[in-house]
C-alpha atoms as a PDB file:
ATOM      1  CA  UNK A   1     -61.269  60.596   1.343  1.00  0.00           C
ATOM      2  CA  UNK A   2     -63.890  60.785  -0.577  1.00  0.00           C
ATOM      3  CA  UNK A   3     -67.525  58.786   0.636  1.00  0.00           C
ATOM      4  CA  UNK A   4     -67.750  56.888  -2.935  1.00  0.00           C
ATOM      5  CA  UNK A   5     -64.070  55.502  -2.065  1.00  0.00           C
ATOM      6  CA  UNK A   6     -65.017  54.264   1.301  1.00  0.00           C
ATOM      7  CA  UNK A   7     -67.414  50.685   1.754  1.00  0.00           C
ATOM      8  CA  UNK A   8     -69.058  49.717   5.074  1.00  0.00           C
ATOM      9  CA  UNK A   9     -68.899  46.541   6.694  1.00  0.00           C
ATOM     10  CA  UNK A  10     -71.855  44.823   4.857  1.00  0.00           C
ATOM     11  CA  UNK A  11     -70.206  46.384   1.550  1.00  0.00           C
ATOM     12  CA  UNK A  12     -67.018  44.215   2.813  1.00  0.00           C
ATOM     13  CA  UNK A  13     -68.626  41.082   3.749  1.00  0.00           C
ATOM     14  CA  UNK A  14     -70.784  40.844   0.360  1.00  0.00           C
ATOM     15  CA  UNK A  15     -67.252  41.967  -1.529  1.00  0.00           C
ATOM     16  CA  UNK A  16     -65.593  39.008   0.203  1.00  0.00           C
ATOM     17  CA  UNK A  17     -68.394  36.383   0.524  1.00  0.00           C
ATOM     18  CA  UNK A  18     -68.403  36.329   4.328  1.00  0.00           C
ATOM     19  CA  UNK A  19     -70.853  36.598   7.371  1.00  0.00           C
ATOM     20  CA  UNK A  20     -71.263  40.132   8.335  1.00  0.00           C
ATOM     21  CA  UNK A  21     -71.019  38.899  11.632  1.00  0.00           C
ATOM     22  CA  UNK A  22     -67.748  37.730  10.777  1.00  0.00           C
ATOM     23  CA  UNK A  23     -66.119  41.009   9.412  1.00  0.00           C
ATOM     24  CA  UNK A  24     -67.680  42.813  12.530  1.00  0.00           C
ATOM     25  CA  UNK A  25     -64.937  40.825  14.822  1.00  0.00           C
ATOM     26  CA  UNK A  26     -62.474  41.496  12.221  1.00  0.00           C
ATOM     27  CA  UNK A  27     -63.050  44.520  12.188  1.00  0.00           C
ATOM     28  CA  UNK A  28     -62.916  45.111  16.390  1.00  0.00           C
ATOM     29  CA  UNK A  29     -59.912  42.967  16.745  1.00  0.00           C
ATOM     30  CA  UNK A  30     -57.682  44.484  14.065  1.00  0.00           C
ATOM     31  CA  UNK A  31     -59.208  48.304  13.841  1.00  0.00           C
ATOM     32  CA  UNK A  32     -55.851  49.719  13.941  1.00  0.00           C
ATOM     33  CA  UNK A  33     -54.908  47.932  10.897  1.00  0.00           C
ATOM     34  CA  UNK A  34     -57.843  49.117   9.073  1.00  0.00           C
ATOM     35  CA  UNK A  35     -57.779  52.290   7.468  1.00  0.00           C
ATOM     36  CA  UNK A  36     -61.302  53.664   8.344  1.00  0.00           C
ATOM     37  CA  UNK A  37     -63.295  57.030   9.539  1.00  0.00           C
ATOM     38  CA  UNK A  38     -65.975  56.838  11.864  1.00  0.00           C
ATOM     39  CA  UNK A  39     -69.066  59.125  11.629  1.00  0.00           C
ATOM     40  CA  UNK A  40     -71.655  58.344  14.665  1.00  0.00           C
ATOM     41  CA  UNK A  41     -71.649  54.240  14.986  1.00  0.00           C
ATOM     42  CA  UNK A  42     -70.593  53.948  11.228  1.00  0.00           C
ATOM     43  CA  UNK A  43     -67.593  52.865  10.468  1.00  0.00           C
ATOM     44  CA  UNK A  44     -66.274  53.936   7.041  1.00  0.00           C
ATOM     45  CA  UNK A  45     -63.641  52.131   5.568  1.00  0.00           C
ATOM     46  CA  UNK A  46     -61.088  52.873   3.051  1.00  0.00           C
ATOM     47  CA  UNK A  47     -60.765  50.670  -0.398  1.00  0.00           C
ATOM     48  CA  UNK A  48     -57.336  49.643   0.531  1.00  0.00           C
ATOM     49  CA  UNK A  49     -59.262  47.727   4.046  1.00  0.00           C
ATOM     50  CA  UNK A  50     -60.871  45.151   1.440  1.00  0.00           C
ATOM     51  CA  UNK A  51     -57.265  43.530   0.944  1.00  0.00           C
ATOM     52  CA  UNK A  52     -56.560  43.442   4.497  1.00  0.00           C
ATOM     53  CA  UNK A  53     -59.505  42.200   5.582  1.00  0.00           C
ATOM     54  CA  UNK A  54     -59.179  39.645   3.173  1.00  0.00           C
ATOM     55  CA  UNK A  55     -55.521  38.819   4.217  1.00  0.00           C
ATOM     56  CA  UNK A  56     -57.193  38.737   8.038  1.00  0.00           C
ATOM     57  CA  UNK A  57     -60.012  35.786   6.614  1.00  0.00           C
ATOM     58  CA  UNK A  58     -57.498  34.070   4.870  1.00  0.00           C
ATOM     59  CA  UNK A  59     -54.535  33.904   7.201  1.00  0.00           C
ATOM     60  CA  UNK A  60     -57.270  32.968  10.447  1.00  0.00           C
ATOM     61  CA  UNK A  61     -59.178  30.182   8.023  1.00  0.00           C
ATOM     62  CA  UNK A  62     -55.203  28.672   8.091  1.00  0.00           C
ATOM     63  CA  UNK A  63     -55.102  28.873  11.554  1.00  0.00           C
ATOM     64  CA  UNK A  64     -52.972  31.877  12.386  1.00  0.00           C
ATOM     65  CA  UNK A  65     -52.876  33.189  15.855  1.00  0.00           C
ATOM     66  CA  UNK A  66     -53.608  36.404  16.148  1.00  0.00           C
ATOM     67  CA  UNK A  67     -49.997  38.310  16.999  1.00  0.00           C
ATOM     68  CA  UNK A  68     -48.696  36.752  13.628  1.00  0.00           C
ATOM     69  CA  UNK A  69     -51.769  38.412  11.657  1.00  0.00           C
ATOM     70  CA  UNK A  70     -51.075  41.542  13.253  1.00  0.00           C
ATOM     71  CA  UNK A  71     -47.184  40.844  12.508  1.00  0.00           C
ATOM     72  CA  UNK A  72     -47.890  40.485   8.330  1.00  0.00           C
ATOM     73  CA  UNK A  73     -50.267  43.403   8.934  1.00  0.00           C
ATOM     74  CA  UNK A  74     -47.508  45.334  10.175  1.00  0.00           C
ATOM     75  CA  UNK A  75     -45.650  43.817   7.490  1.00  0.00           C
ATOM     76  CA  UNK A  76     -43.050  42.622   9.739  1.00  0.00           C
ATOM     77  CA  UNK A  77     -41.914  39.104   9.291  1.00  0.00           C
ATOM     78  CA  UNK A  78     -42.489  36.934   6.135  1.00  0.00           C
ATOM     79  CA  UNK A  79     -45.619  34.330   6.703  1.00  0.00           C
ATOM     80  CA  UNK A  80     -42.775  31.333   6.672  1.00  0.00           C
ATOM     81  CA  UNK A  81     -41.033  32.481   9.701  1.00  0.00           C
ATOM     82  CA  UNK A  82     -44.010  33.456  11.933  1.00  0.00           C
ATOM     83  CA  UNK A  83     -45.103  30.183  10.879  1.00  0.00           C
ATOM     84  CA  UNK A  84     -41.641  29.173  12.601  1.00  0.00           C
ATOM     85  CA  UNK A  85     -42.078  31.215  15.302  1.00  0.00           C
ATOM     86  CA  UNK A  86     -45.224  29.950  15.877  1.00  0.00           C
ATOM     87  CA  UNK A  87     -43.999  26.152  15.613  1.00  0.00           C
ATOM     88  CA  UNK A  88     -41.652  27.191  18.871  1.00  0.00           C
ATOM     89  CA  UNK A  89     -44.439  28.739  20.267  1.00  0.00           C
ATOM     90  CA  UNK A  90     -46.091  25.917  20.973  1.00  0.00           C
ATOM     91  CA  UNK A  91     -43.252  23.950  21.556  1.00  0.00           C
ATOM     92  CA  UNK A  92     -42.255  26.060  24.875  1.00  0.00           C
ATOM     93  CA  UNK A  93     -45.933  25.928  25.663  1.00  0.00           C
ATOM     94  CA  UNK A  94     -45.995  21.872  25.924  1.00  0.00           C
ATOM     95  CA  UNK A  95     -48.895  21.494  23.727  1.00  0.00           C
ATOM     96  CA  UNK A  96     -49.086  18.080  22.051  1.00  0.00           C
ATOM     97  CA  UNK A  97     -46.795  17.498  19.553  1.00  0.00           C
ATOM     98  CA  UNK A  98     -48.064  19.039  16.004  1.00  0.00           C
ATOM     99  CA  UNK A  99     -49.600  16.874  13.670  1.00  0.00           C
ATOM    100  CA  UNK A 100     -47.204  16.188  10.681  1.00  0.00           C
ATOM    101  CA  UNK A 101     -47.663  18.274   7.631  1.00  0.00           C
ATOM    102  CA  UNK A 102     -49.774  15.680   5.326  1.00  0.00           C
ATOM    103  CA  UNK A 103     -52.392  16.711   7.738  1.00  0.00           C
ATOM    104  CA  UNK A 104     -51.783  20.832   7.496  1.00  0.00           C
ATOM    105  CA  UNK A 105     -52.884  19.690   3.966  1.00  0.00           C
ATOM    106  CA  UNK A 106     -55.580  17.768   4.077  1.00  0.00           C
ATOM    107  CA  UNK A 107     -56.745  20.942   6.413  1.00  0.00           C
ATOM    108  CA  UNK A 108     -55.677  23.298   3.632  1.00  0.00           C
ATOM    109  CA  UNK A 109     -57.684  21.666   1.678  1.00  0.00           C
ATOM    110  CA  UNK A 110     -61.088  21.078   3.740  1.00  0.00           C
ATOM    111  CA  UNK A 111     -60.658  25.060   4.559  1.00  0.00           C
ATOM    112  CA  UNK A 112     -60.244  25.884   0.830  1.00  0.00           C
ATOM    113  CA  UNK A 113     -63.208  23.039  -0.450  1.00  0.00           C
ATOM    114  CA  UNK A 114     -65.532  24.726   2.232  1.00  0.00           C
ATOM    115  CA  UNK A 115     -64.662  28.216   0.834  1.00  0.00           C
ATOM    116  CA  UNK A 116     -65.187  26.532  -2.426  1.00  0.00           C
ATOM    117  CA  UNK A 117     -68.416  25.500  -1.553  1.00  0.00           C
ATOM    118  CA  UNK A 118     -69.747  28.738   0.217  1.00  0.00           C
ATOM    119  CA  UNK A 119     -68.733  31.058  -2.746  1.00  0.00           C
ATOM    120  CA  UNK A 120     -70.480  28.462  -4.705  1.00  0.00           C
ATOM    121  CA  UNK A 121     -73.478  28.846  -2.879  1.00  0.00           C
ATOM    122  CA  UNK A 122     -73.765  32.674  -3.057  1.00  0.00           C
ATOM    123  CA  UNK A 123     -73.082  32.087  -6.503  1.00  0.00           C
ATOM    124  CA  UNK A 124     -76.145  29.923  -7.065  1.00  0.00           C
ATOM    125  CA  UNK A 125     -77.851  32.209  -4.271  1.00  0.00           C
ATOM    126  CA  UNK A 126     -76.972  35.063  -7.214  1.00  0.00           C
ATOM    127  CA  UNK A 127     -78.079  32.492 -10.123  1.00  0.00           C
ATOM    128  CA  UNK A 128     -81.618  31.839  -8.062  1.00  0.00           C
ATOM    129  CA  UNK A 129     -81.934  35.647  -7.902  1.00  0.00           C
ATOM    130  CA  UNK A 130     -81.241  36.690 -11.321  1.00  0.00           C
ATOM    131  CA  UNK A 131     -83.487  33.450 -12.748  1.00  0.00           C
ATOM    132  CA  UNK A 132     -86.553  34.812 -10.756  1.00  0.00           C
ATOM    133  CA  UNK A 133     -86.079  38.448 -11.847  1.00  0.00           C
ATOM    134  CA  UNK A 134     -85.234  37.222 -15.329  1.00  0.00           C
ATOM    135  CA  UNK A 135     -88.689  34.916 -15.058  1.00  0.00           C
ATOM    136  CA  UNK A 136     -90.632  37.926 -13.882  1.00  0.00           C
ATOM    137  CA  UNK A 137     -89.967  39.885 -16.300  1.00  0.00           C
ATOM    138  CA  UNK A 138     -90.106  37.612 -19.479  1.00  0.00           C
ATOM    139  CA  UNK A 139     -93.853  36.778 -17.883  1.00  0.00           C
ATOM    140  CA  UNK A 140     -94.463  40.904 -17.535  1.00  0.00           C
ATOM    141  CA  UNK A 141     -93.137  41.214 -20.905  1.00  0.00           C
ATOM    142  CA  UNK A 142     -95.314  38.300 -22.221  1.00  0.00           C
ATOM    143  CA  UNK A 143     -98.504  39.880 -20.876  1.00  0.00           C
ATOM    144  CA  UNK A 144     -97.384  43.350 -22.533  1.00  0.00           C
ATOM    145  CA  UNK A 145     -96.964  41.798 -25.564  1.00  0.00           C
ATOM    146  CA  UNK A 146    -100.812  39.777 -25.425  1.00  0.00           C
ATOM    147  CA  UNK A 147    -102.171  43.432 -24.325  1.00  0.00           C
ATOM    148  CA  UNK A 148    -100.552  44.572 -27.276  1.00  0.00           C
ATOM    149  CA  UNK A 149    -101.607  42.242 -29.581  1.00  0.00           C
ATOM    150  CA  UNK A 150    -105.130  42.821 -28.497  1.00  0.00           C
ATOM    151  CA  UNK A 151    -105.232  46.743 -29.039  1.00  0.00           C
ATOM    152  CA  UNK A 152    -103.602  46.149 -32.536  1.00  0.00           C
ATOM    153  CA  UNK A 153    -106.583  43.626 -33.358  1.00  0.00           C
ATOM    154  CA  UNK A 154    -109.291  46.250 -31.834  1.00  0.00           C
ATOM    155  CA  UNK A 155    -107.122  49.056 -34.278  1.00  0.00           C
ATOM    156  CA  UNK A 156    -107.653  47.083 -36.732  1.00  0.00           C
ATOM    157  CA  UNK A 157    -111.602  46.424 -36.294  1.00  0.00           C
ATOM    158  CA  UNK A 158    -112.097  50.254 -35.577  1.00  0.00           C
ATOM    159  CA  UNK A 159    -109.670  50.890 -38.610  1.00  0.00           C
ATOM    160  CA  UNK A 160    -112.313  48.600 -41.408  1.00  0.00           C
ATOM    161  CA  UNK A 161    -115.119  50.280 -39.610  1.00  0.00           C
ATOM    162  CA  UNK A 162    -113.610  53.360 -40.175  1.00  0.00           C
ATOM    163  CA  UNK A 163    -113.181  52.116 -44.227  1.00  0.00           C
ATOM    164  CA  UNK A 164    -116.564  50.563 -44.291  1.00  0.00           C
ATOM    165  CA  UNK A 165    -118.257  53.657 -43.010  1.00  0.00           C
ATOM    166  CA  UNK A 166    -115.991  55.734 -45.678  1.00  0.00           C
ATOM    167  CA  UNK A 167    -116.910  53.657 -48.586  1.00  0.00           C
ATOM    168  CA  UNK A 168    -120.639  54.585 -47.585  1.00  0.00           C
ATOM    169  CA  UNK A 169    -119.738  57.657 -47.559  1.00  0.00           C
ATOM    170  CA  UNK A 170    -118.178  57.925 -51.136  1.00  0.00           C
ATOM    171  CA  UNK A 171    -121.105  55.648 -52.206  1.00  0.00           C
ATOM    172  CA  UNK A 172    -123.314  58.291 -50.584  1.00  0.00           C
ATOM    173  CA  UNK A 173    -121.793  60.640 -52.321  1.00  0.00           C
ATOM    174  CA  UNK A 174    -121.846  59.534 -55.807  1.00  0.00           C
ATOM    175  CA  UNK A 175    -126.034  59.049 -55.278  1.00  0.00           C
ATOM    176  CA  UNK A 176    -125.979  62.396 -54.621  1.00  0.00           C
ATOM    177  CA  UNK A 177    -124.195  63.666 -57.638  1.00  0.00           C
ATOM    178  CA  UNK A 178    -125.981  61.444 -59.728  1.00  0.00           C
ATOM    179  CA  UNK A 179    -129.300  62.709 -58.041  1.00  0.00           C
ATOM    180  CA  UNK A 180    -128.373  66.664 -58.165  1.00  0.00           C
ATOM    181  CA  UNK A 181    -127.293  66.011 -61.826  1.00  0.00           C
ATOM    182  CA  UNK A 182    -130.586  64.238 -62.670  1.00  0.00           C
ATOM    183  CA  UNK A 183    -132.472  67.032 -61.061  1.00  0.00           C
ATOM    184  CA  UNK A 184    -130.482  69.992 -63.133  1.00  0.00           C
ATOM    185  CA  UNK A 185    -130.999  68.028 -65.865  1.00  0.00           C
ATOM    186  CA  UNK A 186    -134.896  67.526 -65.705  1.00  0.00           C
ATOM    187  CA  UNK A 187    -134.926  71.399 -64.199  1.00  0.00           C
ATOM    188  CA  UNK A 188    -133.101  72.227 -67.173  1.00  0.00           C
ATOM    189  CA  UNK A 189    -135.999  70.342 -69.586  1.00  0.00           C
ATOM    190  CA  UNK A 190    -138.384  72.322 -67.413  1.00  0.00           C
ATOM    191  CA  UNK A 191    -136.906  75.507 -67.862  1.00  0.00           C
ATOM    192  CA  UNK A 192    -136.575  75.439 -71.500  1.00  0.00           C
END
C-alpha cells in the first residue's frame, strides 16, 4: 500500500463532512473492519475505509445498534432482516412497544434534513472561504494593476523627456553644421 492511497482520520472526516471527533470513535469501535496500518500513533487508512466508514455514519444516524453494523460490515445478513432481528430484540428485552413506522420516517427524515443542513453549512463554510480568497486577491490584483498604471505614466514622462532632450540634440546638431559650414565657407574666402 502505497502512502498516497492511504487518508488519515481528518482526511476521512473532511471527505465525509463529519466531526473528527466523530470518526475517532468510529474508528476505535469498528478498527477491525477498517482496513488500516499504523505507524507510531497514526493510523493510516486504506481508500476502501472511506465507504465503510461512511456505511458506519449512515447506518448509526438510523439508529443501528452496534452488532448489526458489525453484521453488514461482515456482510452477513441483509439490512432488512437485522432490522428484524433487531425488532425481536427488543421485543424479548420488554422495552416499550416501538413507535409505528410513520414515525421511523419522520426520523428518517429529521436525520437526513440535519445532514442536509450540515453539508450545507460546510458548503457555505467553503463558499465564505473561497469569496474571501477570491476578494483578496481581486484587491491585490487591483493594486498591481494602479502600480502598474503609474510606472507606465512615469515611462511615459521619462520617454518625452527622453524625445525632448533628443530633438535638442538634432537641433543642436544642425547649428553646428550650419556653423562649421559658415566657418569653411568664410575660411575658404580667407584663404583665397
Amino acid at each position: 500500500m502505497a502512502d498516497d492511497d492511504t487518508v488519515r482520520i481528518q482526511e476521512i472526516a473532511g471527505l465525509l463532512s463529519l466531526s473528527e471527533e466523530l470518526v475517532r470513535r468510529y474508528a476505535d469501535e469498528y478498527d477491525e473492519f477498517l482496513p488500516h496500518r499504523t505507524i507510531g500513533k497514526v493510523r493510516l487508512y486504506e481508500q476502501r475505509a472511506v465507504k465503510r466508514f461512511r456505511v458506519i455514519a449512515d447506518l448509526s444516524a438510523q439508529g443501528m445498534y452496534h452488532d448489526a453494523i458489525i453484521a453488514v460490515l461482515k456482510g452477513g445478513k441483509p439490512l432488512h432482516e437485522i432490522g428484524r432481528d433487531e425488532e425481536k430484540r427488543e421485543s424479548k428485552d420488554e422495552r416499550p412497544p416501538s413507535p409505528p413506522r410513520g414515525s421511523d420516517r419522520m426520523d428518517e427524515i429529521v436525520i437526513c434534513t440535519r445532514r442536509t443542513e450540515e453539508r450545507t453549512t460546510t458548503i457555505d463554510h467553503r463558499l465564505a472561504a473561497i469569496r474571501d480568497s477570491m476578494s483578496a486577491d481581486t484587491e491585490r490584483i487591483i493594486r498591481e494593476i494602479g502600480e502598474l498604471r503609474e510606472e507606465v505614466c512615469l515611462s511615459r514622462s521619462e520617454l518625452r523627456t527622453l524625445w525632448s532632450q533628443v530633438r535638442e540634440l538634432e537641433e543642436d546638431l544642425r547649428e553646428r553644421e550650419l556653423r562649421k559650414s559658415w566657418l569653411e565657407r568664410t575660411a575658404k574666402r580667407f584663404c583665397r
